[in-house]
Each structure stands twice: as C-alpha cells, then as structure tokens.
Protein backbone atom coordinates (compact mmCIF):
# COMPACT_ATOMS: atom_id res chain seq x y z
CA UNK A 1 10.18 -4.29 -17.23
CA UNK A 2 12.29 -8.20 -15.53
CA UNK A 3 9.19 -9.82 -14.25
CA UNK A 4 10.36 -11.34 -10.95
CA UNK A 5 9.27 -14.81 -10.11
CA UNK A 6 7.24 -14.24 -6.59
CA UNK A 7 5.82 -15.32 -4.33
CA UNK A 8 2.95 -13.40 -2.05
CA UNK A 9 1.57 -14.72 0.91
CA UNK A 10 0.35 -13.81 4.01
CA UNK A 11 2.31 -11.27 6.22
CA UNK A 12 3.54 -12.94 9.52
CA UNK A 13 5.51 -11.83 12.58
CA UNK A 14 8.72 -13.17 11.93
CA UNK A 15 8.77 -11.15 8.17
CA UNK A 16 8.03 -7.69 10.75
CA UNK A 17 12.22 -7.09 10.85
CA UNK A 18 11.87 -6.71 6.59
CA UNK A 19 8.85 -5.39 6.08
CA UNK A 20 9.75 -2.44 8.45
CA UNK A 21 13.04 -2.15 6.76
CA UNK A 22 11.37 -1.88 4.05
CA UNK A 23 8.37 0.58 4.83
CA UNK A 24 11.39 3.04 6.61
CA UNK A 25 13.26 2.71 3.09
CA UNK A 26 10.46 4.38 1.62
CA UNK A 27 10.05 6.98 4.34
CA UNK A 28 13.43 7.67 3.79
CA UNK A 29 12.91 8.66 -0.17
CA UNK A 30 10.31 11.36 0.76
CA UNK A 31 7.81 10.72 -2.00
CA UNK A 32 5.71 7.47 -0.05
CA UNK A 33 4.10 8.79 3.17
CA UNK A 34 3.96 11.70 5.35
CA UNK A 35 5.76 9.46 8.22
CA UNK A 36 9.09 10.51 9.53
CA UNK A 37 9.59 7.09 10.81
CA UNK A 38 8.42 3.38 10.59
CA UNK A 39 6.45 2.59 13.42
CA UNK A 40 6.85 -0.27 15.86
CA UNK A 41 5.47 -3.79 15.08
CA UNK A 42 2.72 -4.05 17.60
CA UNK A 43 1.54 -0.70 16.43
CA UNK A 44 1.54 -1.45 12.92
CA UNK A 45 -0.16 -4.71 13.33
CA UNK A 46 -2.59 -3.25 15.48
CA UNK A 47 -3.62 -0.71 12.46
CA UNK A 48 -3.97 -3.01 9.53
CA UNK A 49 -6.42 -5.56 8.88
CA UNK A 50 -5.27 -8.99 9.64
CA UNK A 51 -6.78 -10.44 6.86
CA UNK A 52 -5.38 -8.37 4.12
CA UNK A 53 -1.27 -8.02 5.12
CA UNK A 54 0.80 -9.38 2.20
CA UNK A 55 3.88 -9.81 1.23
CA UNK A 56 6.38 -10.89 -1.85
CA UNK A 57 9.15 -13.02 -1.18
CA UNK A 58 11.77 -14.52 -3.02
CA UNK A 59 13.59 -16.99 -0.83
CA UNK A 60 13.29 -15.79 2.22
CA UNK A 61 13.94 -12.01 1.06
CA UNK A 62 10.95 -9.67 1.67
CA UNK A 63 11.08 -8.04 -1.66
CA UNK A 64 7.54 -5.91 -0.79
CA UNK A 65 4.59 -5.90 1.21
CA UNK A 66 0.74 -4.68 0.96
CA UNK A 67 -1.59 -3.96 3.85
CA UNK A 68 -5.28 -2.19 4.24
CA UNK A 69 -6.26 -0.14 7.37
CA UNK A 70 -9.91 0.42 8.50
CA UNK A 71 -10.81 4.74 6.83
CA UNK A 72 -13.13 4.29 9.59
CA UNK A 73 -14.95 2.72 12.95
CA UNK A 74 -18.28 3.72 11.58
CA UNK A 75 -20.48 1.11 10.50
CA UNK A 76 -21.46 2.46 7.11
CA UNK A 77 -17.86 2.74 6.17
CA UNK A 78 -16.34 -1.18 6.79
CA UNK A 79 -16.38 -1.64 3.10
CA UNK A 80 -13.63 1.10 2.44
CA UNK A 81 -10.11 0.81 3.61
CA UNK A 82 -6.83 2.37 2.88
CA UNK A 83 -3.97 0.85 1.67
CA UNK A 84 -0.36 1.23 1.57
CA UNK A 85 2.35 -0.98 -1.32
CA UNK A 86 6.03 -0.92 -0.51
CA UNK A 87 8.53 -2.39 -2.34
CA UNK A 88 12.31 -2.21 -1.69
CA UNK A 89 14.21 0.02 -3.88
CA UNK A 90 16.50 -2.70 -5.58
CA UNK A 91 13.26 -5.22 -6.53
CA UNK A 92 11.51 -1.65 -8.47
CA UNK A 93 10.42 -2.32 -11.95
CA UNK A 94 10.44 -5.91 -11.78
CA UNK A 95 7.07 -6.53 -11.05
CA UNK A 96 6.46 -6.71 -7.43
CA UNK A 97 4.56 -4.10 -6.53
CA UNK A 98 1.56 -5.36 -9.43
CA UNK A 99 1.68 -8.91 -7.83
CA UNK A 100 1.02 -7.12 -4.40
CA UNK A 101 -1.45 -4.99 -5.33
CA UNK A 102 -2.77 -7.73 -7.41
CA UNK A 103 -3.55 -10.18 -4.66
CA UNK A 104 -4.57 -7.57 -2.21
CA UNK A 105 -7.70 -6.88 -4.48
CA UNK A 106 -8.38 -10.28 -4.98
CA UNK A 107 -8.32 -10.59 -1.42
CA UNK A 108 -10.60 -7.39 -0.26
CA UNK A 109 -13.26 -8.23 -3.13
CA UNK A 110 -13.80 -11.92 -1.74
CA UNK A 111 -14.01 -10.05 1.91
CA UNK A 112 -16.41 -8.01 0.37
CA UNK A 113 -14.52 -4.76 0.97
CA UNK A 114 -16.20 -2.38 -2.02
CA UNK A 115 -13.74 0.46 -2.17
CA UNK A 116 -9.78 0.46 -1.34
CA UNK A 117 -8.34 3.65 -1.72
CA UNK A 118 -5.11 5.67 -0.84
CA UNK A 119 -3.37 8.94 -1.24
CA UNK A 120 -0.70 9.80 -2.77
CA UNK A 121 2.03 12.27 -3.35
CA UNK A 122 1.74 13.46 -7.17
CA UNK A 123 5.73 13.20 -7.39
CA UNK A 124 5.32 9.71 -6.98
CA UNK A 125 4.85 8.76 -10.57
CA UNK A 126 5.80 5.00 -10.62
CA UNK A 127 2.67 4.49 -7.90
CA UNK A 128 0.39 6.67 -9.62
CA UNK A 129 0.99 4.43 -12.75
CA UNK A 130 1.09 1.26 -10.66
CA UNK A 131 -2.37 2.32 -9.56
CA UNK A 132 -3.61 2.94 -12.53
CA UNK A 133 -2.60 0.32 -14.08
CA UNK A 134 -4.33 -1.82 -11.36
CA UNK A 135 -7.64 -0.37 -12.21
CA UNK A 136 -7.58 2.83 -9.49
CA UNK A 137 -8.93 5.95 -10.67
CA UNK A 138 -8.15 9.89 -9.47
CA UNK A 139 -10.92 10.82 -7.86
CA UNK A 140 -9.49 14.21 -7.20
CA UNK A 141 -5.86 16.17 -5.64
CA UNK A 142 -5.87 17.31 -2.25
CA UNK A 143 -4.06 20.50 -2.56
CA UNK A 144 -1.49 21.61 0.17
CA UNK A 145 -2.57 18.75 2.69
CA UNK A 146 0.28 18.86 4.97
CA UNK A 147 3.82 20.26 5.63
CA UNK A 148 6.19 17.64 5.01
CA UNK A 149 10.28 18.24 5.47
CA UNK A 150 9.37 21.88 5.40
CA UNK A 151 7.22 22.19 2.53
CA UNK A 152 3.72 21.88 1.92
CA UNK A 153 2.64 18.88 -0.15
CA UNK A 154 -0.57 17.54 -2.39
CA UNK A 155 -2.23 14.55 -2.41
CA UNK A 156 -4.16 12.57 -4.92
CA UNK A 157 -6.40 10.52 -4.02
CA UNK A 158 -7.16 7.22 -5.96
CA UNK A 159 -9.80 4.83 -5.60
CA UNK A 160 -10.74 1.43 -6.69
CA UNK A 161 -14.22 0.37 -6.47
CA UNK A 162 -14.90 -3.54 -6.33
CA UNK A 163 -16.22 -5.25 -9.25
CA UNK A 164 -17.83 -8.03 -6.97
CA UNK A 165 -19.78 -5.97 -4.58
CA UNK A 166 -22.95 -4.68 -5.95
C-alpha cells in the first residue's frame, strides 16, 4: 500500500460539490450504501453531526470524507452514532480512508461518543478490512436486509466501542 501525504480537516460548505461527487461515486459501484442517489447538501448536512464531518485533501482535491449521524433522538442512545467513509476510487489503497477513519475516532472519543458503528455490505471487503483494521468488530450479519438493484442484500454490522468512555 503508497501512503498518501494528507491532510484531514474539518468538512466545510464549499468542499459539498466533492464530497458529493464523491459519496455518488460510491453509490454508483453498488457495494457502499443502499442509496440510489447522493442527496442534496442541506439534507446531508442536516443528518450528520457537525462536529464530526471530515475530510482528506490533498491540495485542494477532496480525496475522501468521514461523517457520523445520530442512530437515534433518544436520550439513552447520544453516545452511539453511525458512520459512513468514502474515498474516491483513484486515491483507494493509498491510505486515505485509515487517516479518515483515524481522526473521526479520535474525534467521537474526546466528544465522548462510546460506540460508532455502521453496516455494511459483506461484498465490500476493502471496508470490512479497513474496519477492522481500525479496531471495529462484527457484531453480527443482518441477513437479507433490503432489496437493492433487484436483489436482496446482507449486512454486517460492525462496531467500535470507545476506549475513553467508561
């Protein structure tokens, strides 16, 4: 694996253009998301945490992002969020997507956030091993969770549980 030189900081409006791009790019391969299409800007920044929305630049090319979204609006559940890591097909294998997820957890532990968790589809080996490698754990496969360009699919779920949160 080319380690890229990076940078990740915090996602802002004006990188909204790329990082949809990006997140349709993966929509588009048919192993990332059960999403037919990206959504717009105001509603994707109206489901993801503000404080946890990352991405990896080099120059002033989006070459990934990161995000976490609430699993819930009950109280006993604002420790645990979902997230989602997207990186653009020509910056694979080069290290971005660790550096995301990377930060993202160093973010959500100092928030406090105890669990950040995500689903996804078993064909998509290079995030199951990005995952793992990350620390995530399979906490189980969701058999035949939804029909998805005509066929049912699975989902595993993964889970990371925060080191700093007692």
């Amino acid at each position: 694996m080319t380690t890229t030189r990076v940078t990740v900081t915090g996602m802002l409006p004006e990188h909204a253009g790329q990082v949809l791009a990006i997140y349709q790019l993966g929509i588009d391969g048919g192993d990332a998301t059960f999403e037919t299409t990206a959504p717009t800007w105001e509603d994707f920044d109206a489901s993801r945490l503000a404080g946890h929305r990352l991405i990896a630049l080099e120059g002033s090319r989006v070459l990934g992002w990161a995000a976490v979204a609430p699993v819930s609006g009950r109280c006993v559940y604002t420790g645990v969020v979902e997230h989602s890591v997207y990186v653009h097909p020509g910056a694979r294998g080069r290290g971005v997507g660790l550096a995301l997820l990377t930060a993202l957890l160093d973010s959500t532990d100092a928030a406090g956030i105890w669990t950040v968790q995500s689903g996804i589809f078993p064909e998509n080996t290079a995030s199951l091993a990005l995952h793992a490698k990350a620390g995530f754990r399979v906490v189980g496969t969701r058999e035949r969770l939804g029909r998805h360009r005509g066929r049912w699919r699975d989902v595993v779920l993964v889970e990371r549980r925060s080191p700093a949160v007692d």
